[in-house]
C-alpha atoms as a PDB file:
ATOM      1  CA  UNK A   1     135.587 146.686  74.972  1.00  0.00           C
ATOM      2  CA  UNK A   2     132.277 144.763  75.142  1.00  0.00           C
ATOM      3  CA  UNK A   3     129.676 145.854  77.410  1.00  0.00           C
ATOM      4  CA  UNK A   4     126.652 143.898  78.585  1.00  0.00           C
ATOM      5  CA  UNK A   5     123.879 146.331  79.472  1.00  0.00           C
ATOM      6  CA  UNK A   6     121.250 145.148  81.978  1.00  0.00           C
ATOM      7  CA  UNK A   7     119.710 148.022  82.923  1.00  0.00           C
ATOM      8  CA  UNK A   8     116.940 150.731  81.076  1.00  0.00           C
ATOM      9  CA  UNK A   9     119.466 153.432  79.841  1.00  0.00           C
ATOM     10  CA  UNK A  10     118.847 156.750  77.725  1.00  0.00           C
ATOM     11  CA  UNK A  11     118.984 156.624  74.408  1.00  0.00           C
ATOM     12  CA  UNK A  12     120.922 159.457  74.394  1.00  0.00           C
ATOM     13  CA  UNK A  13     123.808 157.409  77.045  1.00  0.00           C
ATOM     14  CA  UNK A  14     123.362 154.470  75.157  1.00  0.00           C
ATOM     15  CA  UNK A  15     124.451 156.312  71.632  1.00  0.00           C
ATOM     16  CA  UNK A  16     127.188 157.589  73.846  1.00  0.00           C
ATOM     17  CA  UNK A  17     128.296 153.891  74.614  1.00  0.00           C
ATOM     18  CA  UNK A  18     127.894 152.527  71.328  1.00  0.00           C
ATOM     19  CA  UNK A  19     130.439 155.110  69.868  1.00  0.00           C
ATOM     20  CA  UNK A  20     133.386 153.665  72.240  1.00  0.00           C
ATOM     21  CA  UNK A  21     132.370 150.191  73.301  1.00  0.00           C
ATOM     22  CA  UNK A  22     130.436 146.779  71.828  1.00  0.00           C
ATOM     23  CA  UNK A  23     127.366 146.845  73.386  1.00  0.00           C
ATOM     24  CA  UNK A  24     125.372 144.155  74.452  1.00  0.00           C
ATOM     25  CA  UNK A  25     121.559 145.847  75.315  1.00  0.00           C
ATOM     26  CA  UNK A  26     119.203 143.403  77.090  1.00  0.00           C
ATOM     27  CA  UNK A  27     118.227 145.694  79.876  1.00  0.00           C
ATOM     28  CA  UNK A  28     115.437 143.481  82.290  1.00  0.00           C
ATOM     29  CA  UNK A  29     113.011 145.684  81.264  1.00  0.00           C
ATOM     30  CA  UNK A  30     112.968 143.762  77.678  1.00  0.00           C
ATOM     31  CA  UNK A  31     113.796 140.954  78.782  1.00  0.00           C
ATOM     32  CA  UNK A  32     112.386 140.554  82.278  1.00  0.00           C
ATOM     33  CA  UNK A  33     115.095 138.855  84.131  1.00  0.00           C
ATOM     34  CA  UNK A  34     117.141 138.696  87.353  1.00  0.00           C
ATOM     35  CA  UNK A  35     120.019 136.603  86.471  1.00  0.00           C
ATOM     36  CA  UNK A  36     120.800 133.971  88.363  1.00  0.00           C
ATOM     37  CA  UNK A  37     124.727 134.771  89.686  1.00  0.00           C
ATOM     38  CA  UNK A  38     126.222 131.998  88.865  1.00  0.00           C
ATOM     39  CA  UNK A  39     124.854 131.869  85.173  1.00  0.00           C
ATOM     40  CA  UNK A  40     125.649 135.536  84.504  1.00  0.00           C
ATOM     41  CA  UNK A  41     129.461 134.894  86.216  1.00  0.00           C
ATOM     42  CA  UNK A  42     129.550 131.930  83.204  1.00  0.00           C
ATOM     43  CA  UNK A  43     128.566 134.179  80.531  1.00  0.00           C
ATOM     44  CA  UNK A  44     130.985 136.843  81.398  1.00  0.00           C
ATOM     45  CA  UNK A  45     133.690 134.106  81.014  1.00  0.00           C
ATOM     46  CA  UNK A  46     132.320 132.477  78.359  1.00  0.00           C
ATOM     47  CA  UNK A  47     131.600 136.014  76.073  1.00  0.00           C
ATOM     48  CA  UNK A  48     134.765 138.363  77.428  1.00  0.00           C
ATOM     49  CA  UNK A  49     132.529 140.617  78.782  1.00  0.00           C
ATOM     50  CA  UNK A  50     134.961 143.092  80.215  1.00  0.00           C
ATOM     51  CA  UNK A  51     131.875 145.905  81.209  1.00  0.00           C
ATOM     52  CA  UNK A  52     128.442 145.698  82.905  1.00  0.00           C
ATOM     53  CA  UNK A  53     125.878 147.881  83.830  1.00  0.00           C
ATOM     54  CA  UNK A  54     122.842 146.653  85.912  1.00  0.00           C
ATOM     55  CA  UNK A  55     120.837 147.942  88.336  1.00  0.00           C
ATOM     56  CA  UNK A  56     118.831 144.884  89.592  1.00  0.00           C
ATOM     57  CA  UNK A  57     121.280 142.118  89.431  1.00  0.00           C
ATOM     58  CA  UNK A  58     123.648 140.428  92.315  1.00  0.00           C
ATOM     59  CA  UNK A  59     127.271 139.861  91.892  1.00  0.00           C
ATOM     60  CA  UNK A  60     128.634 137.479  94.128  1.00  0.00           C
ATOM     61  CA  UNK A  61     132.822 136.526  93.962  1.00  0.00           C
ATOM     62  CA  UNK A  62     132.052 134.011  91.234  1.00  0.00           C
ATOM     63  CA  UNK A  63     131.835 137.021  88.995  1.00  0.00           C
ATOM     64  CA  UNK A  64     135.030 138.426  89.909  1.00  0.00           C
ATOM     65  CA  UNK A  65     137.190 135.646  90.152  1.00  0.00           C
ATOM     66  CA  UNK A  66     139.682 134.861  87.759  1.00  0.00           C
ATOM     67  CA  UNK A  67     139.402 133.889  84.481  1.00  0.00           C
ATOM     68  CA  UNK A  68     136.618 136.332  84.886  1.00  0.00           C
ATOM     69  CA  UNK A  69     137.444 139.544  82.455  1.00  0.00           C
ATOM     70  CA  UNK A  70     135.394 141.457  84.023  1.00  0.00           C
ATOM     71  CA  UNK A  71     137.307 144.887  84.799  1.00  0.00           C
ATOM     72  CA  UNK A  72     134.336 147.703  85.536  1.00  0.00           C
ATOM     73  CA  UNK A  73     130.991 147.483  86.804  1.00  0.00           C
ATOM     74  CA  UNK A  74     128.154 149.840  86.927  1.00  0.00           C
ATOM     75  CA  UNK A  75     125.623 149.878  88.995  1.00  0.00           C
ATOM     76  CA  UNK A  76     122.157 152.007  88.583  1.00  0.00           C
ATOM     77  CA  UNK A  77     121.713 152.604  92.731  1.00  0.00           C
ATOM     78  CA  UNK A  78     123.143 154.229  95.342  1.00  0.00           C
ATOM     79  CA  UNK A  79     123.278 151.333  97.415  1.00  0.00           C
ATOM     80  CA  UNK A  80     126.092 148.633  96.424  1.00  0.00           C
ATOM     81  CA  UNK A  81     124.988 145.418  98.849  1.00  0.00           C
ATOM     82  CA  UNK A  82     124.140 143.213  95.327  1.00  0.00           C
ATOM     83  CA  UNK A  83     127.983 143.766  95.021  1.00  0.00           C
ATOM     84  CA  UNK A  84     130.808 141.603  96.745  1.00  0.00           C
ATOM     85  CA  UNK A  85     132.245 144.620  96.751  1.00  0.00           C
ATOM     86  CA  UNK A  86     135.232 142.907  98.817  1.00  0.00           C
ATOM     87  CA  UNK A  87     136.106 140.511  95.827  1.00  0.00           C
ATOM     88  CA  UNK A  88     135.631 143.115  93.516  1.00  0.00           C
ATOM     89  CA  UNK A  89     138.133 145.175  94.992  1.00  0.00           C
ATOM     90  CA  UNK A  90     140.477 141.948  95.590  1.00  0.00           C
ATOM     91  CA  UNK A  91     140.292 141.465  91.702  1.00  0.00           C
ATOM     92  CA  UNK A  92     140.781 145.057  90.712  1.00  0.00           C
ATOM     93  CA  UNK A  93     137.407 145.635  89.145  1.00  0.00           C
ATOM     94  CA  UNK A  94     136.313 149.537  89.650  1.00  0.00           C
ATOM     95  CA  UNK A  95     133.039 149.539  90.519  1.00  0.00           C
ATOM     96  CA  UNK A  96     130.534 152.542  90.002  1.00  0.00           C
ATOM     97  CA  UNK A  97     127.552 153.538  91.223  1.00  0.00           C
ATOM     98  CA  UNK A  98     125.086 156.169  90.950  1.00  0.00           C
ATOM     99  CA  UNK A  99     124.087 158.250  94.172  1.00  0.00           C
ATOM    100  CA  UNK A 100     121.232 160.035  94.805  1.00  0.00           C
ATOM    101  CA  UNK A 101     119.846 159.427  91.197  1.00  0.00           C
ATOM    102  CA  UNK A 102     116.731 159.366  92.231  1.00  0.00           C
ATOM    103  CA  UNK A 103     116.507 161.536  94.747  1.00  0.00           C
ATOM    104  CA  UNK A 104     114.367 164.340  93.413  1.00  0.00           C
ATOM    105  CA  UNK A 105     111.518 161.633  92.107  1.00  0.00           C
ATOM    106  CA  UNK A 106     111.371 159.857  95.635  1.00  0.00           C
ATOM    107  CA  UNK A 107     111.326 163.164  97.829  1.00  0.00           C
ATOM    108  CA  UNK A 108     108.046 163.722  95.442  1.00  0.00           C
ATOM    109  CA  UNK A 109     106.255 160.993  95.969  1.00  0.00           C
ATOM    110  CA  UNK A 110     107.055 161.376  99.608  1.00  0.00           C
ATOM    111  CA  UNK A 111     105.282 164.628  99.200  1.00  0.00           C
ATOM    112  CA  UNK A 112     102.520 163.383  97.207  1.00  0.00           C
ATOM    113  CA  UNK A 113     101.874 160.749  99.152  1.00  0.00           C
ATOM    114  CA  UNK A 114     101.499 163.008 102.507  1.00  0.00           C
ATOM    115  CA  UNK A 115      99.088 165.461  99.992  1.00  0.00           C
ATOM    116  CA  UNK A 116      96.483 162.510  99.109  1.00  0.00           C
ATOM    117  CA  UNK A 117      96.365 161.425 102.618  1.00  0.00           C
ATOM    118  CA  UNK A 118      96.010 164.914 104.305  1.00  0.00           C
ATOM    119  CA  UNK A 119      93.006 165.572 101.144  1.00  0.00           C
ATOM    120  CA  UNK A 120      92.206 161.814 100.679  1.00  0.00           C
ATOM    121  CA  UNK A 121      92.075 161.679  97.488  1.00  0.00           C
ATOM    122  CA  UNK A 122      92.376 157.954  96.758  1.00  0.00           C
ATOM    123  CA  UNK A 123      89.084 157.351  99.003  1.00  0.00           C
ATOM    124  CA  UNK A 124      87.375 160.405  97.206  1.00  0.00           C
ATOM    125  CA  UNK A 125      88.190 158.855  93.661  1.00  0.00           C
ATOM    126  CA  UNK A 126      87.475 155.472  94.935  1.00  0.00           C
ATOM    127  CA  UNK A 127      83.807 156.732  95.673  1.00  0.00           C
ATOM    128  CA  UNK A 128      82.974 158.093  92.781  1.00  0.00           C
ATOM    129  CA  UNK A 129      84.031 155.522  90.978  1.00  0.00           C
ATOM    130  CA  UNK A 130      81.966 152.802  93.206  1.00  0.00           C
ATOM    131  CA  UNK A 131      78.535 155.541  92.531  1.00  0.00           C
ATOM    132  CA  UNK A 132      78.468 156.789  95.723  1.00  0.00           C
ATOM    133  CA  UNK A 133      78.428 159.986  94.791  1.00  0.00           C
ATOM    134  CA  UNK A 134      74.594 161.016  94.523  1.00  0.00           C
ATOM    135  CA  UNK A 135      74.546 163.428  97.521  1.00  0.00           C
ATOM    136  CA  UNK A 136      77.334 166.067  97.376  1.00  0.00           C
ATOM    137  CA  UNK A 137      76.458 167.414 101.115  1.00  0.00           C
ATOM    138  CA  UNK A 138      77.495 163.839 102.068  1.00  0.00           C
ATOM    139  CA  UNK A 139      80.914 163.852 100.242  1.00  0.00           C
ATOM    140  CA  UNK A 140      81.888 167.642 101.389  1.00  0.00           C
ATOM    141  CA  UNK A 141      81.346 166.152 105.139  1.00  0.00           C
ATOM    142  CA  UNK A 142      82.621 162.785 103.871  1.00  0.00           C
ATOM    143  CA  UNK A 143      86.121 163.652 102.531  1.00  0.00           C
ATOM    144  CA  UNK A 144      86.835 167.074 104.604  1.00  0.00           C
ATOM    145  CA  UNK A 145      90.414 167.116 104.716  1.00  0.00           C
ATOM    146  CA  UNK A 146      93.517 169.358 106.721  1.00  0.00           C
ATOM    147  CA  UNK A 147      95.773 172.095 104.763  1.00  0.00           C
ATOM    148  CA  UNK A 148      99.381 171.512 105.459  1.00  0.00           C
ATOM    149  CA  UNK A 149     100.192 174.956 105.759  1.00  0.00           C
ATOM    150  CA  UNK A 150     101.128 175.378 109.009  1.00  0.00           C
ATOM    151  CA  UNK A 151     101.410 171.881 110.191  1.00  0.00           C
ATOM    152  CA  UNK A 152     104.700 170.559 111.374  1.00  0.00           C
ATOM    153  CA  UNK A 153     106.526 168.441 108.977  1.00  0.00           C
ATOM    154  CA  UNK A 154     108.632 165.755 111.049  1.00  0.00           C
ATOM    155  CA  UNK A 155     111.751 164.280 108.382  1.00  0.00           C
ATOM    156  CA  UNK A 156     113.465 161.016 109.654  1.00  0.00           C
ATOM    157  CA  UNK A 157     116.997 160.959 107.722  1.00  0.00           C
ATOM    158  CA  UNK A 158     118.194 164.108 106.483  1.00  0.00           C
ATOM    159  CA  UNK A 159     120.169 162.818 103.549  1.00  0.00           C
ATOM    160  CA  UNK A 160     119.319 163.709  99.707  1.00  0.00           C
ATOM    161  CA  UNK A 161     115.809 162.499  99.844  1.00  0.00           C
ATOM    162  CA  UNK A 162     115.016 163.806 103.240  1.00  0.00           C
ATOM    163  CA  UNK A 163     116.351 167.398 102.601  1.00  0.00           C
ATOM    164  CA  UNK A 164     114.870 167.956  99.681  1.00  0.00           C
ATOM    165  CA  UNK A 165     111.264 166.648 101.332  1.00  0.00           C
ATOM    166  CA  UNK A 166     112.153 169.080 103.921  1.00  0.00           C
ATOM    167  CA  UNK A 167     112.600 172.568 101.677  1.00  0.00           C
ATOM    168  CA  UNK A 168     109.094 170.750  99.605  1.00  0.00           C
ATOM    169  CA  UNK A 169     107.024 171.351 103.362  1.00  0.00           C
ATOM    170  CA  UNK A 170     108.781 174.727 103.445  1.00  0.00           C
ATOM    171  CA  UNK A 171     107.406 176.050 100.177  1.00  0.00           C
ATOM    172  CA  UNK A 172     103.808 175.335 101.491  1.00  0.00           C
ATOM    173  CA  UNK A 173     104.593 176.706 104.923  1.00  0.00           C
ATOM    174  CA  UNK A 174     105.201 173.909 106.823  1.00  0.00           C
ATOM    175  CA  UNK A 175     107.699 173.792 110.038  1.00  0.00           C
ATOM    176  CA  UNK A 176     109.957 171.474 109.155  1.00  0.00           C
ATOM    177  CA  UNK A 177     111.867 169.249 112.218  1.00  0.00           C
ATOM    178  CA  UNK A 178     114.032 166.948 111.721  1.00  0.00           C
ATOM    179  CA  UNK A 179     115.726 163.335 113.447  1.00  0.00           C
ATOM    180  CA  UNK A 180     118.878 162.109 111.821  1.00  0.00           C
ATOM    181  CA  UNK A 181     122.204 161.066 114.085  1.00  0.00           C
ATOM    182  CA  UNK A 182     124.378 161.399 111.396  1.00  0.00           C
ATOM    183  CA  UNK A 183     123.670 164.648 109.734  1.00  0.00           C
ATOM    184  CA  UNK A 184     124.527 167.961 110.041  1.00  0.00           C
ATOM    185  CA  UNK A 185     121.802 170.771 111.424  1.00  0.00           C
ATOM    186  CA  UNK A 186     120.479 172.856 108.139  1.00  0.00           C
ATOM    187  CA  UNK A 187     119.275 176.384 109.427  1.00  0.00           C
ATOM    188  CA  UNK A 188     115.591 176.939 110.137  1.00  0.00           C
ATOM    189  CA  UNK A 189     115.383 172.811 110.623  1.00  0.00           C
ATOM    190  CA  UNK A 190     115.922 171.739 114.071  1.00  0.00           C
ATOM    191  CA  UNK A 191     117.303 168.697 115.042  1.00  0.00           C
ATOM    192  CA  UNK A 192     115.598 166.687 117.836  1.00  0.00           C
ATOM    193  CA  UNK A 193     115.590 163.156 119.321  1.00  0.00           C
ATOM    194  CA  UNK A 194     113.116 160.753 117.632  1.00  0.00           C
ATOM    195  CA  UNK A 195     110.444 160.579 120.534  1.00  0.00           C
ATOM    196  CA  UNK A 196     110.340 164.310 120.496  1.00  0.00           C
ATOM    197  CA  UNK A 197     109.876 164.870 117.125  1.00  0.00           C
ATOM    198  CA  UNK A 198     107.080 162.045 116.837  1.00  0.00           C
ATOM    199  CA  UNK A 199     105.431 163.912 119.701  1.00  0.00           C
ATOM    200  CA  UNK A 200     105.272 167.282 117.673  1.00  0.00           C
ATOM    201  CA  UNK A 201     104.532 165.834 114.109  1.00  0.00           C
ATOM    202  CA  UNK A 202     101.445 166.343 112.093  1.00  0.00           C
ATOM    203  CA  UNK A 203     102.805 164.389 108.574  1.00  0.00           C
ATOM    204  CA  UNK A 204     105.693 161.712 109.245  1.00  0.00           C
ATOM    205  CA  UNK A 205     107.958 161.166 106.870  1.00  0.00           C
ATOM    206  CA  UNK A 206     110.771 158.598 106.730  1.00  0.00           C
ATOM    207  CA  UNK A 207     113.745 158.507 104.974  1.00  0.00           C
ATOM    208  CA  UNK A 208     116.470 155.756 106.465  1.00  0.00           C
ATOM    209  CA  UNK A 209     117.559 152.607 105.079  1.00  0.00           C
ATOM    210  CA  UNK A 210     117.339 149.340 105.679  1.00  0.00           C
ATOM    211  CA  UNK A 211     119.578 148.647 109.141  1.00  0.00           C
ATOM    212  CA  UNK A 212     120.077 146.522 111.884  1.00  0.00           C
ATOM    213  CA  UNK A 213     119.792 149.905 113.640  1.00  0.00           C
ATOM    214  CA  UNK A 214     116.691 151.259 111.974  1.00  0.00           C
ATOM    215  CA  UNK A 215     114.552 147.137 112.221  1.00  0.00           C
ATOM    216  CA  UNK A 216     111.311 148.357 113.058  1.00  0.00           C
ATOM    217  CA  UNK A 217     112.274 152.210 114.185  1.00  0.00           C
ATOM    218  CA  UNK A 218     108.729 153.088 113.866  1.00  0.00           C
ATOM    219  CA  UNK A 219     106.889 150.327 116.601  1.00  0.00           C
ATOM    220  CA  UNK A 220     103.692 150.204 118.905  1.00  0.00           C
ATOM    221  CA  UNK A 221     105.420 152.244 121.245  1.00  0.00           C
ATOM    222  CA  UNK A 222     107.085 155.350 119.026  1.00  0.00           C
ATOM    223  CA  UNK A 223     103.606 154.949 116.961  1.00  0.00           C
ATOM    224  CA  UNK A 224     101.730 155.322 120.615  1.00  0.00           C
ATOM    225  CA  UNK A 225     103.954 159.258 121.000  1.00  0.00           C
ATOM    226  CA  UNK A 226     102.336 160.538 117.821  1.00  0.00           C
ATOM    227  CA  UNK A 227      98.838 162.715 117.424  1.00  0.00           C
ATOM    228  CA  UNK A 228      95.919 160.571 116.789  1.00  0.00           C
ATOM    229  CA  UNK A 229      95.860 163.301 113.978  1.00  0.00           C
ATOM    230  CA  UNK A 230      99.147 163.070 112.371  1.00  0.00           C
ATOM    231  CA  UNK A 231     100.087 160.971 109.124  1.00  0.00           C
ATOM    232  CA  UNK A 232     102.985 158.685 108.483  1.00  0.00           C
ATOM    233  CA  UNK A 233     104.509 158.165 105.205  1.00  0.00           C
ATOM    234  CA  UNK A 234     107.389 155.882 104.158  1.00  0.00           C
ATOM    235  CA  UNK A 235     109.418 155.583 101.408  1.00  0.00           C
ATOM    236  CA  UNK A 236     112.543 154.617 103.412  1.00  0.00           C
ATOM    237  CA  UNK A 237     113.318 150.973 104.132  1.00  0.00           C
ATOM    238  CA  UNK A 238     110.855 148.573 104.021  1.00  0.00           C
ATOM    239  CA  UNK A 239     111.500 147.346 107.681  1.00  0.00           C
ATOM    240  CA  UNK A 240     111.620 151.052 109.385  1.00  0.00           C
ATOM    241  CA  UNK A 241     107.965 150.452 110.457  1.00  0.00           C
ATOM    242  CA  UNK A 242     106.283 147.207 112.327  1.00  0.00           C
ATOM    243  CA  UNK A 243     103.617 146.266 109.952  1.00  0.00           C
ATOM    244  CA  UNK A 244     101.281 144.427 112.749  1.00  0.00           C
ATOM    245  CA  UNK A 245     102.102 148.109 115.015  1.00  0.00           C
ATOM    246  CA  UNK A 246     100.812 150.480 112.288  1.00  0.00           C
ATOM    247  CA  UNK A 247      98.017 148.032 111.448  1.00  0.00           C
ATOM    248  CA  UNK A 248      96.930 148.136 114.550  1.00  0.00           C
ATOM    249  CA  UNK A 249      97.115 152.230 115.389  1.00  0.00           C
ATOM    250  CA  UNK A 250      95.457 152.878 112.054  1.00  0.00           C
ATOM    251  CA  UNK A 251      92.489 150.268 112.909  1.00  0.00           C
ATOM    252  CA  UNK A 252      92.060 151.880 116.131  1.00  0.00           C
ATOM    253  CA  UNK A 253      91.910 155.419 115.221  1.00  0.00           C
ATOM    254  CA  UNK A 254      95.505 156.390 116.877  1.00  0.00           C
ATOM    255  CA  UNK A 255      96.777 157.285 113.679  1.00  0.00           C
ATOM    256  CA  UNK A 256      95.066 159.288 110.863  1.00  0.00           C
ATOM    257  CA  UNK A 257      96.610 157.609 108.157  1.00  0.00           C
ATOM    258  CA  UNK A 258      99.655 156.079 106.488  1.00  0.00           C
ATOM    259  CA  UNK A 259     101.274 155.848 103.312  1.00  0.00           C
ATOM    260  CA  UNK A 260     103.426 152.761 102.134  1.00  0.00           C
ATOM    261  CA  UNK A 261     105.388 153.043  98.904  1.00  0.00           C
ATOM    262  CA  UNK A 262     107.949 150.100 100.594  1.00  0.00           C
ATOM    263  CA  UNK A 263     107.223 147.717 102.919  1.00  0.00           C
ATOM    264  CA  UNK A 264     108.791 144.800 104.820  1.00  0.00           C
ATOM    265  CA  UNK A 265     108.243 141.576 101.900  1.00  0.00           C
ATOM    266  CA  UNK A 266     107.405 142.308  98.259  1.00  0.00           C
ATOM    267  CA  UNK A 267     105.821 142.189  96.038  1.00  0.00           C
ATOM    268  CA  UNK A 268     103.388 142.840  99.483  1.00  0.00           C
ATOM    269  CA  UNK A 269     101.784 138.840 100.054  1.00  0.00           C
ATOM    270  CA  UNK A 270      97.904 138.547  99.444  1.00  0.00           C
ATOM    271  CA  UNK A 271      97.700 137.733 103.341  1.00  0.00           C
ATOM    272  CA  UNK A 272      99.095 140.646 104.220  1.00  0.00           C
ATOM    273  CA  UNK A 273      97.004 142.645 107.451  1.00  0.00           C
ATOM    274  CA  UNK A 274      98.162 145.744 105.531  1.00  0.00           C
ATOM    275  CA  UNK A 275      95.284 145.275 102.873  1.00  0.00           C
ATOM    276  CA  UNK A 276      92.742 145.289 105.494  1.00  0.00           C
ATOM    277  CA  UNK A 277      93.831 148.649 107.231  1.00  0.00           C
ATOM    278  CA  UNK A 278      91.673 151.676 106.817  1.00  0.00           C
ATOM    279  CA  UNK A 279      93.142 155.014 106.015  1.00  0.00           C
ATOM    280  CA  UNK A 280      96.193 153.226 104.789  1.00  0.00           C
ATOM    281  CA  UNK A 281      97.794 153.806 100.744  1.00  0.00           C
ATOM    282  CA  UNK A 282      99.451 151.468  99.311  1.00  0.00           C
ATOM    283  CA  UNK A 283     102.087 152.079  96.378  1.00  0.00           C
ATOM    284  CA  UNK A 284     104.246 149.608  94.337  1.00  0.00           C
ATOM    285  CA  UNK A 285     107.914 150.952  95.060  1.00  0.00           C
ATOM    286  CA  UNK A 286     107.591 153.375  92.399  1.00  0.00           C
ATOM    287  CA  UNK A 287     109.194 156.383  94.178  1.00  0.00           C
ATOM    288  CA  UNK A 288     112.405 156.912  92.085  1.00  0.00           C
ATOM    289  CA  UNK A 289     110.336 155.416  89.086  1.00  0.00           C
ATOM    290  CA  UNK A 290     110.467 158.465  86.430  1.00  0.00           C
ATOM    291  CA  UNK A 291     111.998 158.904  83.312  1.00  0.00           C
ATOM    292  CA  UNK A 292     114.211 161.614  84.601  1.00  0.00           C
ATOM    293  CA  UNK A 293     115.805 158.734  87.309  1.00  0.00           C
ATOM    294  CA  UNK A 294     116.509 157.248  83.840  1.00  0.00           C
ATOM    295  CA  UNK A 295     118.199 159.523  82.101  1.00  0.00           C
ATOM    296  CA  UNK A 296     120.368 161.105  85.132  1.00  0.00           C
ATOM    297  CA  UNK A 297     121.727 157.527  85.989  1.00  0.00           C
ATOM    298  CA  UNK A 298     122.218 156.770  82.657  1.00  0.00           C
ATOM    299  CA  UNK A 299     124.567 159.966  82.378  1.00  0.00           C
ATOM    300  CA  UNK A 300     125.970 158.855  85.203  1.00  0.00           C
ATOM    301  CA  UNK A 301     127.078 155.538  84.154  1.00  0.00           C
ATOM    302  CA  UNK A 302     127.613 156.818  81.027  1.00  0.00           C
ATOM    303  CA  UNK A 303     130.207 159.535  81.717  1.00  0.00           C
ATOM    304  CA  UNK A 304     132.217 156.955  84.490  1.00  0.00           C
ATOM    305  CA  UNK A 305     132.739 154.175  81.681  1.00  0.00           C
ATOM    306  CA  UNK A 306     133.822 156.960  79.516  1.00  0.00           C
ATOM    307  CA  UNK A 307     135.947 158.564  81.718  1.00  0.00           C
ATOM    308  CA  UNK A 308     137.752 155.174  83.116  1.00  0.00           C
ATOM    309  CA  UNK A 309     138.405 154.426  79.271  1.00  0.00           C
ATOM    310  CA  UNK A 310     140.108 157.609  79.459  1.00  0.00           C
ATOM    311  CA  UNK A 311     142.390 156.332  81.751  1.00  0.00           C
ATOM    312  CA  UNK A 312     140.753 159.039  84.185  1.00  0.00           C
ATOM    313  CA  UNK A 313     139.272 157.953  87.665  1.00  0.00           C
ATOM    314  CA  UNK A 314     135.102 157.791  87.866  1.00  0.00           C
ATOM    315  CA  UNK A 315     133.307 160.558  89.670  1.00  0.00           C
ATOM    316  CA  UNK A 316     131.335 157.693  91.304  1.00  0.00           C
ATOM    317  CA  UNK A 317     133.511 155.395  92.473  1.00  0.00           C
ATOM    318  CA  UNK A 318     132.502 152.531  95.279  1.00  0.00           C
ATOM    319  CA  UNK A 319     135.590 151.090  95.661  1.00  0.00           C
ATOM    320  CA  UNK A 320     138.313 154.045  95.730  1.00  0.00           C
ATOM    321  CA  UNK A 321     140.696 151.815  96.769  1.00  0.00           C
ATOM    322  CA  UNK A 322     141.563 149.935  93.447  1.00  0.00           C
ATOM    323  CA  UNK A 323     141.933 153.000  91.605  1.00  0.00           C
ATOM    324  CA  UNK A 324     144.368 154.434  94.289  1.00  0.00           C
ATOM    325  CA  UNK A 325     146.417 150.830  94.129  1.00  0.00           C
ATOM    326  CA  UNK A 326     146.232 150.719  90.321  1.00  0.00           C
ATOM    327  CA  UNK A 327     147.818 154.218  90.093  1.00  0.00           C
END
């Protein structure tokens, strides 16, 4: 079977690939391109490409519909809207995909994210760096910052990322509350309506997707509840907080700080208000970036090809449904 592989895998998965199938390796890290749909549905045609694995491209029903040979696609997220997954399903093509790869790397960032702001450490570097730092009274007054031990850790979205976040403020004595709709209560973590927890939070930390329901969950008015002490961190969705809102609490002093690792349009534009706030860090999307995200979704993808070979049904499966009609 040939196999084109757009995605950064393992060397150790891709070994694993190249013993079974033809492999095709031009992951967009190399090559440093989205496909365009349309092309990539061609070339599948065109080259009997019966496999993919990507993690950044879009498949619309082009790519699915017939003479396409596609018959198994992998994807390298959790989420699976680049995927038709309707005409997928309508053409028999299993797709896979790769939850909660990157869960572990994202709940640390979250983490590290909510230590630099509580310590400021970006500020303090940024100092010394500019050669402010000629009086050290000055920069023990300057950069004082707040232990988290003790402070109440409020979690938005109790799902993979959010519970591990949750047992991370545990470990450094934190009380950890939590506002999810959907999830189960885990013991010692209370689970309270939003304005309530926003009202009793000292680090924010949110951990939703990208909704209709969640647009803008964080706005002037839930951003008004919290402390004029507390710090809000996001590595959710990009749209969970009103940009102009948190600009606006941070600038006047209603808000301590914030941390951004996604925001509402990236890469962020240079007109953006958000590079004008004070007491706001900025990061690139690189939560689940670490080799270890690598190598356990290449496993992942890895094993589910295999196994579907095999004749056996993938552990990951998006689209049960096709396996359950094929058998």
């Amino acid at each position: 079977m040939k196999v084109l592989v757009l995605a950064p895998l393992s060397p150790e998965a891709l070994a694993l690939l190249e013993g079974r199938c033809q492999v095709l390796y031009e992951p967009w890290t190399h090559t440093r391109r989205l496909w365009d749909a349309s092309e990539l549905a061609h070339r599948l045609q065109g080259e009997g490409i019966e496999g993919v694995i990507s993690e950044i491209d879009f498949f619309f029903d082009e790519a699915f519909a017939p003479p396409s040979p596609l018959r198994i696609l992998a994807l390298c997220r959790h989420a699976t809207n680049q995927v038709d997954l309707e005409a997928a399903t309508a053409a028999g093509v299993v797709v896979v995909h790769t939850p909660h790869r990157n869960a572990q790397g994202v709940a640390e960032m979250a983490f590290g994210l909510m230590v630099a702001l509580a310590r400021r450490i970006p500020w303090a570097d940024a100092y010394i760096r500019a050669g402010r730092w000629t009086n050290p009274l000055d920069a023990y007054e300057r950069f004082q910052g707040v232990e988290m031990a003790g402070k109440t850790l409020g979690v938005v979205g109790l799902g993979a990322i959010g519970r591990r976040v949750a047992r991370l403020g545990r470990a450094v004595g934190m009380r950890v509350i939590a506002h999810d709709p959907y999830a189960r209560p885990l013991r010692g973590i209370p689970l309270l309506p939003l304005d309530d927890l926003l009202a009793q939070a000292d680090f924010l930390t949110l951990h939703a997707p990208d909704t209709p329901e969640t647009y803008h969950l964080i706005n002037a008015a839930r951003l008004a509840r919290m402390k004029p002490t507390a710090f809000l961190v996001n590595t959710g969705g990009g749209s969970l907080v009103d940009t102009e809102a948190l600009c606006a609490a941070l600038r006047e002093g209603r808000l301590a700080g914030a941390a951004l690792d996604v925001v509402e349009a990236a890469p962020l534009p240079l007109e953006s208000p958000l590079l004008a706030c004070p007491n706001l860090l900025l990061t690139p999307h690189i939560g689940g970036a670490t080799r270890e995200t690598v190598a356990r979704y290449s496993a992942m993808v890895t094993a589910d090809i295999l196994r579907w070979l095999e004749g056996k049904r993938p552990r990951y499966c998006a689209n049960p449904e096709v396996w359950r009609r094929r058998r």
